[in-house]
C-alpha atoms as a PDB file:
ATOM      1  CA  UNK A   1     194.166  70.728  61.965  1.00  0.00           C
ATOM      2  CA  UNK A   2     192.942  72.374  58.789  1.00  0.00           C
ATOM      3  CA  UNK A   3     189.369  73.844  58.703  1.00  0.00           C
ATOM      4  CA  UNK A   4     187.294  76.509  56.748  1.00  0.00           C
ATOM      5  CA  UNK A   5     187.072  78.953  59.748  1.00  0.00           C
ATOM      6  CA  UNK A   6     191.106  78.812  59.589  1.00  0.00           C
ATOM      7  CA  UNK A   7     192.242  78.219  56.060  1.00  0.00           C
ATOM      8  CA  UNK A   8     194.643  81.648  56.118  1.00  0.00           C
ATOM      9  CA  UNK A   9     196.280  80.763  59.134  1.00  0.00           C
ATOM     10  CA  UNK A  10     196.861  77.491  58.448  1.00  0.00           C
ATOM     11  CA  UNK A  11     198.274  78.273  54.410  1.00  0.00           C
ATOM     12  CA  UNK A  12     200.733  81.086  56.606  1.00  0.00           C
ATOM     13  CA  UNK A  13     201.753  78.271  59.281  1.00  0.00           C
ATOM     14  CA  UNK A  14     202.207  75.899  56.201  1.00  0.00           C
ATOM     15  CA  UNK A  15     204.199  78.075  54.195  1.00  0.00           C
ATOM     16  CA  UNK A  16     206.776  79.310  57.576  1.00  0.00           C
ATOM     17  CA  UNK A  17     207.289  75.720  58.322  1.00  0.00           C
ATOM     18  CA  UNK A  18     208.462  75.225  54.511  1.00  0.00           C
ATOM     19  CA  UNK A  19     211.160  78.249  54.617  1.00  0.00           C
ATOM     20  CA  UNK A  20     212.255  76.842  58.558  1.00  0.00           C
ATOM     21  CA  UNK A  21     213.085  73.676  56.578  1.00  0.00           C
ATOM     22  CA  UNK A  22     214.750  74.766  53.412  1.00  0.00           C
ATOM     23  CA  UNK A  23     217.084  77.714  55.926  1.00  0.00           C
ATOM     24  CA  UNK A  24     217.654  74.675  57.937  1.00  0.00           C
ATOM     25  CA  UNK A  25     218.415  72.506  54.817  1.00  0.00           C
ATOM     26  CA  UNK A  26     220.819  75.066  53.539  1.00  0.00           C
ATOM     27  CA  UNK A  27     222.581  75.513  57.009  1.00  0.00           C
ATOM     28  CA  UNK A  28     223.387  71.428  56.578  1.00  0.00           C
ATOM     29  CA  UNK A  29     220.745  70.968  59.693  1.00  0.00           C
ATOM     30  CA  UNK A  30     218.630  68.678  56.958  1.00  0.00           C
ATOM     31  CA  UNK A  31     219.508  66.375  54.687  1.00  0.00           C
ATOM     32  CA  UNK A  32     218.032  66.224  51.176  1.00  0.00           C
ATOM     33  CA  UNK A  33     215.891  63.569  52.422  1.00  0.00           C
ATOM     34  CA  UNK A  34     214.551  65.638  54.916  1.00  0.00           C
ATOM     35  CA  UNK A  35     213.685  68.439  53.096  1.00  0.00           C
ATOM     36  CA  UNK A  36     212.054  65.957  50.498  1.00  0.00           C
ATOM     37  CA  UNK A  37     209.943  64.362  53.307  1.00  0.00           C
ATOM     38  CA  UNK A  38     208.923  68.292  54.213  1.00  0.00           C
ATOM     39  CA  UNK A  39     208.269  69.113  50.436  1.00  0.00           C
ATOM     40  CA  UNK A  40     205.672  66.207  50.349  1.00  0.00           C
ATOM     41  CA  UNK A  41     204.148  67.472  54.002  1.00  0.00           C
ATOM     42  CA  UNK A  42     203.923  70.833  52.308  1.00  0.00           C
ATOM     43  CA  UNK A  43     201.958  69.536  49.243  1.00  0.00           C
ATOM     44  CA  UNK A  44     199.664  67.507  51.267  1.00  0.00           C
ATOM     45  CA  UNK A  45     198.724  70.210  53.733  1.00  0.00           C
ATOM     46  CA  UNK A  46     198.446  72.582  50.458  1.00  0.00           C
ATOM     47  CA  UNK A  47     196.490  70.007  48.808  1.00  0.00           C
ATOM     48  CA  UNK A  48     194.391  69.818  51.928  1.00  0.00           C
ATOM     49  CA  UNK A  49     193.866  73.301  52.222  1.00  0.00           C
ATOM     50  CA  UNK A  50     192.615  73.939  48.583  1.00  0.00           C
ATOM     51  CA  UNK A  51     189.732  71.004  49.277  1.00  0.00           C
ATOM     52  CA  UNK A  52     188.754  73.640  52.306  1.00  0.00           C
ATOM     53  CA  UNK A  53     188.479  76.202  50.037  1.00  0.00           C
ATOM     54  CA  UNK A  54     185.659  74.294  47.737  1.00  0.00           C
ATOM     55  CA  UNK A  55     183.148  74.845  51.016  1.00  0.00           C
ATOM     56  CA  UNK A  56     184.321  78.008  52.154  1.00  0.00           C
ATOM     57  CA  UNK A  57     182.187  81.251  51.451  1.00  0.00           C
ATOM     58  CA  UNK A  58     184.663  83.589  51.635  1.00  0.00           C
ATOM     59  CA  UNK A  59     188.094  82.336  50.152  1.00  0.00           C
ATOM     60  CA  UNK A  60     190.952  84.862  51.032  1.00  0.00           C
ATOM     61  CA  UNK A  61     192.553  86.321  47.590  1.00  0.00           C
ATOM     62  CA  UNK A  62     196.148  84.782  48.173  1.00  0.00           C
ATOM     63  CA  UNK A  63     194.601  81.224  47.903  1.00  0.00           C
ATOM     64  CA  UNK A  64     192.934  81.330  44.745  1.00  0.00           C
ATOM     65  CA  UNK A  65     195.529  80.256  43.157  1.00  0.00           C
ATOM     66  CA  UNK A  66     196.533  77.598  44.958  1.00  0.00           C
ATOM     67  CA  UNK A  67     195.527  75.155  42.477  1.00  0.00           C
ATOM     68  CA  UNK A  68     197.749  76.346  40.151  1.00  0.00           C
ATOM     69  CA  UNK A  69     200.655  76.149  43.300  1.00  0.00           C
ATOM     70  CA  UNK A  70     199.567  72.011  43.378  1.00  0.00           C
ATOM     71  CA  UNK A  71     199.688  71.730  39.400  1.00  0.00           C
ATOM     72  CA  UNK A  72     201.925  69.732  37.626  1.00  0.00           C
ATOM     73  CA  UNK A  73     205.192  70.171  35.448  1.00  0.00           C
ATOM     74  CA  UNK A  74     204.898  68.817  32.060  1.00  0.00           C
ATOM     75  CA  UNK A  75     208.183  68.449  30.316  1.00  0.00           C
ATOM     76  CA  UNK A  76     207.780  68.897  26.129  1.00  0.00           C
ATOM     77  CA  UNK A  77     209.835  68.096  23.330  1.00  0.00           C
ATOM     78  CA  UNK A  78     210.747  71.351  22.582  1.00  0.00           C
ATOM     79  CA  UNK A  79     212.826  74.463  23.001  1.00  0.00           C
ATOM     80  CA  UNK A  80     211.251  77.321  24.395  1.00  0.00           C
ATOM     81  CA  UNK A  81     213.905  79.591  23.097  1.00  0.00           C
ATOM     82  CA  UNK A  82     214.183  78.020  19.526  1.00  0.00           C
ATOM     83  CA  UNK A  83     210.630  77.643  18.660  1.00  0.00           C
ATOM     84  CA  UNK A  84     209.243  80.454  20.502  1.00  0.00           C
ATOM     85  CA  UNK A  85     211.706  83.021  22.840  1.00  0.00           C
ATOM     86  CA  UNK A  86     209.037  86.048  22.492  1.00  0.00           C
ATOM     87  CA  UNK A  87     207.930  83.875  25.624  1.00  0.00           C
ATOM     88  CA  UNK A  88     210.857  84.238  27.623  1.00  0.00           C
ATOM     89  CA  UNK A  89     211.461  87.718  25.985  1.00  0.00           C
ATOM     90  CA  UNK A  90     208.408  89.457  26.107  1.00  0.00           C
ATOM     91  CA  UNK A  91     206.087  87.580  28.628  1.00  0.00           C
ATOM     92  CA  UNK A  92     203.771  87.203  25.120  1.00  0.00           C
ATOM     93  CA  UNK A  93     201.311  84.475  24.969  1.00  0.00           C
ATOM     94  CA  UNK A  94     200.326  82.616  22.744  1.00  0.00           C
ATOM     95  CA  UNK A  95     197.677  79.865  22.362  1.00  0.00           C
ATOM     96  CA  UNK A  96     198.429  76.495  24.016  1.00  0.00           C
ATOM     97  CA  UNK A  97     195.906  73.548  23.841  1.00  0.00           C
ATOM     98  CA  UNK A  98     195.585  69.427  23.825  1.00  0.00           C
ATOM     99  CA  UNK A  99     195.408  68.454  19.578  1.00  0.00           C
ATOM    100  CA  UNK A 100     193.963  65.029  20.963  1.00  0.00           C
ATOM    101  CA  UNK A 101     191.784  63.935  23.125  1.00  0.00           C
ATOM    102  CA  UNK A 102     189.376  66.695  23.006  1.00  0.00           C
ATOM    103  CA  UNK A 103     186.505  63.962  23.765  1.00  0.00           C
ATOM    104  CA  UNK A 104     187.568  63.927  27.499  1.00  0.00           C
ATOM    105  CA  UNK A 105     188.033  66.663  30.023  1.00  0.00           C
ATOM    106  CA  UNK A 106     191.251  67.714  31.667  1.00  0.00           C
ATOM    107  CA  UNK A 107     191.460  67.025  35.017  1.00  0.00           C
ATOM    108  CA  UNK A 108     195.230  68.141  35.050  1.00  0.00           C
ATOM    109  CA  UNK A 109     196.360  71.830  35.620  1.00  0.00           C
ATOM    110  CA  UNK A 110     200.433  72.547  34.435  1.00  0.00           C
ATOM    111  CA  UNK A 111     203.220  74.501  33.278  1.00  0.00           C
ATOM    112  CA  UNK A 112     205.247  73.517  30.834  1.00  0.00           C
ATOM    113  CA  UNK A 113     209.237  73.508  30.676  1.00  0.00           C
ATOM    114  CA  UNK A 114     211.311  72.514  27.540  1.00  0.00           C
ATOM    115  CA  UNK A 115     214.606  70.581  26.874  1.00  0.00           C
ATOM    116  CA  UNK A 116     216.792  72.681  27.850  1.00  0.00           C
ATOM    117  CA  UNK A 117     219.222  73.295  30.834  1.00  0.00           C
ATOM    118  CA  UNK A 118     217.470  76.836  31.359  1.00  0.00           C
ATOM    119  CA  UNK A 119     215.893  77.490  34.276  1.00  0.00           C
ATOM    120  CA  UNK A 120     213.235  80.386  32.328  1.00  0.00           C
ATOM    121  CA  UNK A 121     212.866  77.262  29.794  1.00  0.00           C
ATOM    122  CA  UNK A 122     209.011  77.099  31.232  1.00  0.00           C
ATOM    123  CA  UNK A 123     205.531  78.456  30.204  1.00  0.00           C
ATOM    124  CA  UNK A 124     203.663  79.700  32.951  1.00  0.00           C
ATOM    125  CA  UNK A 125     200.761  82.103  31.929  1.00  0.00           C
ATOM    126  CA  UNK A 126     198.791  80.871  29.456  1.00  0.00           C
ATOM    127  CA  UNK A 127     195.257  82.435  27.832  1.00  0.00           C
ATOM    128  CA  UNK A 128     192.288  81.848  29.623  1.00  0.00           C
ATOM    129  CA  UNK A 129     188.234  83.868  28.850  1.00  0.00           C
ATOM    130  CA  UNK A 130     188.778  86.657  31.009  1.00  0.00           C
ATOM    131  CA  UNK A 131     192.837  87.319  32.189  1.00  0.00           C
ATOM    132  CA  UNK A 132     196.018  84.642  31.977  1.00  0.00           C
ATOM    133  CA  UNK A 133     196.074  82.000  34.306  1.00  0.00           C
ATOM    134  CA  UNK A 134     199.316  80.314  35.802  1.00  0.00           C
ATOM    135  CA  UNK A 135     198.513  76.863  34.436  1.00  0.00           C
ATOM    136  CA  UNK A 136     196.836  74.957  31.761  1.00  0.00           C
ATOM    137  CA  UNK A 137     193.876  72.285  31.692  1.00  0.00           C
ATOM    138  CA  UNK A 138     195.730  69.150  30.221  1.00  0.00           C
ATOM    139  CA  UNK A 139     195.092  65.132  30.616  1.00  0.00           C
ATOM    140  CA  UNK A 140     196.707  62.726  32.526  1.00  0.00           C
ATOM    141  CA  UNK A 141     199.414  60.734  30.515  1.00  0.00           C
ATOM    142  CA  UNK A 142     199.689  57.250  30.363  1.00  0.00           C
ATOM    143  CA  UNK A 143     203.004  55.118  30.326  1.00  0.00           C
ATOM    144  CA  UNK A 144     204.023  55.493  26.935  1.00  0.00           C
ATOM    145  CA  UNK A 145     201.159  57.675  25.810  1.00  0.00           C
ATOM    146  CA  UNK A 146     202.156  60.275  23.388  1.00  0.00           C
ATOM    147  CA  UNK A 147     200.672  63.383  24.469  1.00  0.00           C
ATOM    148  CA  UNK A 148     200.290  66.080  21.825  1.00  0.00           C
ATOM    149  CA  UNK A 149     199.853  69.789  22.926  1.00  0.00           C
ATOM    150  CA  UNK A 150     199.708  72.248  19.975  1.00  0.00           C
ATOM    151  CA  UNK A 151     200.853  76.052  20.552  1.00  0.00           C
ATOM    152  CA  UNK A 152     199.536  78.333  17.484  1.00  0.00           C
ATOM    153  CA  UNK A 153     200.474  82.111  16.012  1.00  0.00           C
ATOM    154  CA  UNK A 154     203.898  81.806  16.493  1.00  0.00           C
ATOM    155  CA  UNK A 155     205.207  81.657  13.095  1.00  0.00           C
ATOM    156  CA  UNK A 156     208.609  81.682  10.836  1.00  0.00           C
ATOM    157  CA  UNK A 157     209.390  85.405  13.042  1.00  0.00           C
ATOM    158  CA  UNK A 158     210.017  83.146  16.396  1.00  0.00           C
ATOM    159  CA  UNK A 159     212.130  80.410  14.023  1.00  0.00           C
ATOM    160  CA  UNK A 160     214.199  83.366  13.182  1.00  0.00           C
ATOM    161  CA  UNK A 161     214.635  84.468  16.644  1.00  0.00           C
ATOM    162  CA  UNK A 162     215.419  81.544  18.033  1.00  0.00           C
ATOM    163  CA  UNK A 163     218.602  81.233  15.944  1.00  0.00           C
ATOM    164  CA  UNK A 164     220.405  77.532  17.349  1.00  0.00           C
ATOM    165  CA  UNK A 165     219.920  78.594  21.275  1.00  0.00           C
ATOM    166  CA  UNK A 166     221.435  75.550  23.256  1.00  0.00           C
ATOM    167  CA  UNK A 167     221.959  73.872  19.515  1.00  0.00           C
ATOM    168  CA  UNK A 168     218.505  72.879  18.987  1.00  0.00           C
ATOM    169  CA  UNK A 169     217.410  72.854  15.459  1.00  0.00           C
ATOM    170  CA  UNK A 170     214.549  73.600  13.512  1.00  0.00           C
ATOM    171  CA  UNK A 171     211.745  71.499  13.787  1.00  0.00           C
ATOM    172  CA  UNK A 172     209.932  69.426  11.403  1.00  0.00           C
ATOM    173  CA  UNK A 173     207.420  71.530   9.846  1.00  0.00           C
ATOM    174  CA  UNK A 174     204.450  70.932   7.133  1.00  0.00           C
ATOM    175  CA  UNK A 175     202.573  73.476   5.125  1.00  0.00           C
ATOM    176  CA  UNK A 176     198.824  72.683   5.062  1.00  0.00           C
ATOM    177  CA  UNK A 177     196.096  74.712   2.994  1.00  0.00           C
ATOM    178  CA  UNK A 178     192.822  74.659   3.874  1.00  0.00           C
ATOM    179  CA  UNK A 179     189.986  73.862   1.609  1.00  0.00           C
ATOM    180  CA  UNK A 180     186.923  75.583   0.531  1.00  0.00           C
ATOM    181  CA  UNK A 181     184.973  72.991   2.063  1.00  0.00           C
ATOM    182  CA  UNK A 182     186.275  73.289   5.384  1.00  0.00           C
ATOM    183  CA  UNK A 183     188.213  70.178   4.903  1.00  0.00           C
ATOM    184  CA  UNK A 184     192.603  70.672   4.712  1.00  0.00           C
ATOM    185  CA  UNK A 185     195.508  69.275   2.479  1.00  0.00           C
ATOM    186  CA  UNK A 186     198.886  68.711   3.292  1.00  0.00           C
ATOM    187  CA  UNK A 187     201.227  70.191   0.997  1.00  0.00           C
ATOM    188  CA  UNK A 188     204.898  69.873   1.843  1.00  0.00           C
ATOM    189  CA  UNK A 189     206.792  68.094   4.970  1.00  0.00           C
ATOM    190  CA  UNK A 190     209.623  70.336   5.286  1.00  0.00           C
ATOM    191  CA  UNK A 191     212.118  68.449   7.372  1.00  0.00           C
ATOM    192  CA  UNK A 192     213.949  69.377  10.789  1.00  0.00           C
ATOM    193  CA  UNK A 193     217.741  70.066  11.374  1.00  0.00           C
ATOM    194  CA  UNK A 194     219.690  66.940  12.189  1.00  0.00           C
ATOM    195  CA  UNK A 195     222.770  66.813  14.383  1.00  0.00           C
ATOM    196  CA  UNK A 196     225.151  66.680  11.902  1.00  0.00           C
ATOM    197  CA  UNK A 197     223.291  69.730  10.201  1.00  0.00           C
ATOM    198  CA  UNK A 198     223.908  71.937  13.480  1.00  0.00           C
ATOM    199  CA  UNK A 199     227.269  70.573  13.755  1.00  0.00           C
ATOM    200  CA  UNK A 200     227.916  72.098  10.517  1.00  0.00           C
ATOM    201  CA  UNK A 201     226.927  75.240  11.599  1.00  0.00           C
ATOM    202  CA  UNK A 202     229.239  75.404  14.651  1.00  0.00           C
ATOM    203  CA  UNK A 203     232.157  74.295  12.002  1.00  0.00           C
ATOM    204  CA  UNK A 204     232.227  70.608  13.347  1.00  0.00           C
ATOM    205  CA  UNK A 205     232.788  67.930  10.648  1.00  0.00           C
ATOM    206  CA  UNK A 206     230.597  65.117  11.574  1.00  0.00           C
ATOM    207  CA  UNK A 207     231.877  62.405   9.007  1.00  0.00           C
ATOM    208  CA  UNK A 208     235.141  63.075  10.652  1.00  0.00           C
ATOM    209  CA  UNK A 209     233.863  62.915  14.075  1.00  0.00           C
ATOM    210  CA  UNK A 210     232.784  59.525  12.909  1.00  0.00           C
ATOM    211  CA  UNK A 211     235.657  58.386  11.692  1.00  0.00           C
ATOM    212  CA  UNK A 212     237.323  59.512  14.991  1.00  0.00           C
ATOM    213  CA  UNK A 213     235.553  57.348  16.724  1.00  0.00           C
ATOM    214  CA  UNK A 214     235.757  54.749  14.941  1.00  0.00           C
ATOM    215  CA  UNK A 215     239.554  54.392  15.031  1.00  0.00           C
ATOM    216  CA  UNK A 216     239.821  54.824  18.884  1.00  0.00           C
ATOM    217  CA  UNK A 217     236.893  51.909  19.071  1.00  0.00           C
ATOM    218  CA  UNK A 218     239.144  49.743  16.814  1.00  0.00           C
ATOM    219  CA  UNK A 219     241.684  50.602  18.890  1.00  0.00           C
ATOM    220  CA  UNK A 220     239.669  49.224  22.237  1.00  0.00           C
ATOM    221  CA  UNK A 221     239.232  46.139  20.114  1.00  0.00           C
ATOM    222  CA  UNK A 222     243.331  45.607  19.941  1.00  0.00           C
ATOM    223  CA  UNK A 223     243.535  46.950  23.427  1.00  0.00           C
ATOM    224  CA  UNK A 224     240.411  44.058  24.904  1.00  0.00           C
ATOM    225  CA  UNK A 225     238.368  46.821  25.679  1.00  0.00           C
ATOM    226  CA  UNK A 226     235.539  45.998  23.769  1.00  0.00           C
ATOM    227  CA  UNK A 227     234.754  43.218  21.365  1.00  0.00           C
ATOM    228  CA  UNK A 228     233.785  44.020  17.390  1.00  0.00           C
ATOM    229  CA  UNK A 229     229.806  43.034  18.587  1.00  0.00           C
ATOM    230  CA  UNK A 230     230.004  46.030  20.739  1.00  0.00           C
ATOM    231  CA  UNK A 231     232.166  48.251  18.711  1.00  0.00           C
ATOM    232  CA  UNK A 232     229.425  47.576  15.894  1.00  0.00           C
ATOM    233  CA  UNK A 233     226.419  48.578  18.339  1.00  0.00           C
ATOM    234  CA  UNK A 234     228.218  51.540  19.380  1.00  0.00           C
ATOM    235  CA  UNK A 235     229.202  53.166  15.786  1.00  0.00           C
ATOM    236  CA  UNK A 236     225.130  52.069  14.731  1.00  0.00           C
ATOM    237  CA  UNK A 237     224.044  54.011  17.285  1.00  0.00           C
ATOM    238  CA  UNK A 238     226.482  56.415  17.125  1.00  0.00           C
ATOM    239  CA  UNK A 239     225.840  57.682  13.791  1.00  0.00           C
ATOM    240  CA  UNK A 240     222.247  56.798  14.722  1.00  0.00           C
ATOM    241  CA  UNK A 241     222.347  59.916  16.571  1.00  0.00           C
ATOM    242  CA  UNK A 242     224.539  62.113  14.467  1.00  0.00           C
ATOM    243  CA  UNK A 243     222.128  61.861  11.469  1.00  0.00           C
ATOM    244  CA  UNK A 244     219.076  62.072  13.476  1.00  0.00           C
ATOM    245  CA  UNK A 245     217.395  65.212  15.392  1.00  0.00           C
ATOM    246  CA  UNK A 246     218.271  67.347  18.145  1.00  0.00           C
ATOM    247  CA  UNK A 247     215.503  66.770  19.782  1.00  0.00           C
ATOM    248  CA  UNK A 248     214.056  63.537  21.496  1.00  0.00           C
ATOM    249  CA  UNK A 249     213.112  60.385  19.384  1.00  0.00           C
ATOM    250  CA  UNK A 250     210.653  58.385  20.760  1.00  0.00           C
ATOM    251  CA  UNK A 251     211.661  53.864  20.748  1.00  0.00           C
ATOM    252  CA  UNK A 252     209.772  53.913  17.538  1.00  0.00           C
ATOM    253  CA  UNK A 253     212.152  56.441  15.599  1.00  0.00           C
ATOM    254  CA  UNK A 254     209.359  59.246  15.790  1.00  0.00           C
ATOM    255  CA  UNK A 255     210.403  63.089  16.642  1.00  0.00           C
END
């Protein structure tokens, strides 16, 4: 049983009974299941014990953060490396925040991680009033809600930095001045890096890689592989994706 009078013991009991499963997992004891079912015991005891800690007087140090322990992971249409390394780098931070929304309060706290197959591809301190904290106050997102976070300061030096890591392009920028008035103009859309433009840069032809395909999917025709409906789906959506950006497109054809 969790209580107030016990919330250390209980968060060290919690946390043994975690590393007993994943050894034990690792060993072939468990089976992924398993450990899955212990995971979920783990962050319902953790989520139990942070409720305790609302009524308790005295909250030991290691648990206040344990909030931050039960937040969630937020996955963003980004590159951490392209668009801002000095994050991985240099532990800098820079200013993260919601662009939308800013009627309603977060009820969310989360890291964020990028596209990439990079484990360090995550943001985990972020600025707070007094000291970083480990997450950041975001909303809930609803099925096929487009979520907008907005990180600020980092500037053409991080572009530069981030080269093509893992082949993602530049983004799509705009330049916008701001008025006397307090109001703001847009002045240019300056448009993203497609596939075929990072292709280029790796010395890949992309008309030819169409045309490649194209020939072996005529061929599949001859063959009764595929029928000419299918072989004209596959080459739209083929070259679809070769002209388009290196990073996520949304049903709508939206970056």
């Amino acid at each position: 049983a969790i209580s107030v009078g016990s919330l250390q013991e209980s968060w060290h009991d919690t946390l043994q009974s975690l590393e007993e499963a994943r050894s034990k997992f690792r060993f072939g004891i468990l089976s992924l299941e398993d450990l899955a079912h212990v995971e979920e015991l783990f962050s319902a005891c953790c989520a139990r014990i942070s409720a305790a800690t609302k009524t308790a007087q005295n909250v030991p140090e290691e648990l206040e953060q344990l909030d931050d322990l039960l937040g969630d992971m937020y996955y963003c249409n980004f590159s951490l490396f392209q668009s801002a390394p000095d994050i991985w780098a240099l532990d800098q931070l820079f200013p993260i925040m919601p662009i939308h929304r800013l009627d309603e309060q977060p009820t969310v706290r989360a890291t964020l991680a990028d596209l990439t197959c990079d484990s360090d591809g995550v943001i985990k301190h972020f600025i707070d009033l007094a000291e970083p904290r480990d997450s950041l106050d975001v909303h809930t997102v609803e099925d096929g809600e487009r979520y907008l976070l907005g990180m600020f300061l980092g500037g053409a030096y991080q572009e530069i930095l981030g080269d093509l890591h893992n082949l993602f392009g530049d983004t799509n920028a705009v330049q916008i001045r701001l008025g006397d008035n307090g109001g703001h103009t847009v002045r240019d859309f300056i448009k993203g890096d497609s596939v075929a433009d990072v292709l280029r840069y790796v010395q890949y032809d992309s008309e030819k890689m169409i045309e490649r395909v194209r020939r072996q999917a005529e061929a599949s025709v001859v063959e009764g592989r595929m029928t000419l409906e299918e072989v004209g789906l596959f080459m739209r959506h083929y070259e679809e994706a070769i002209r388009g950006s290196t990073y996520l497109k949304r049903e709508n054809g939206d970056d």
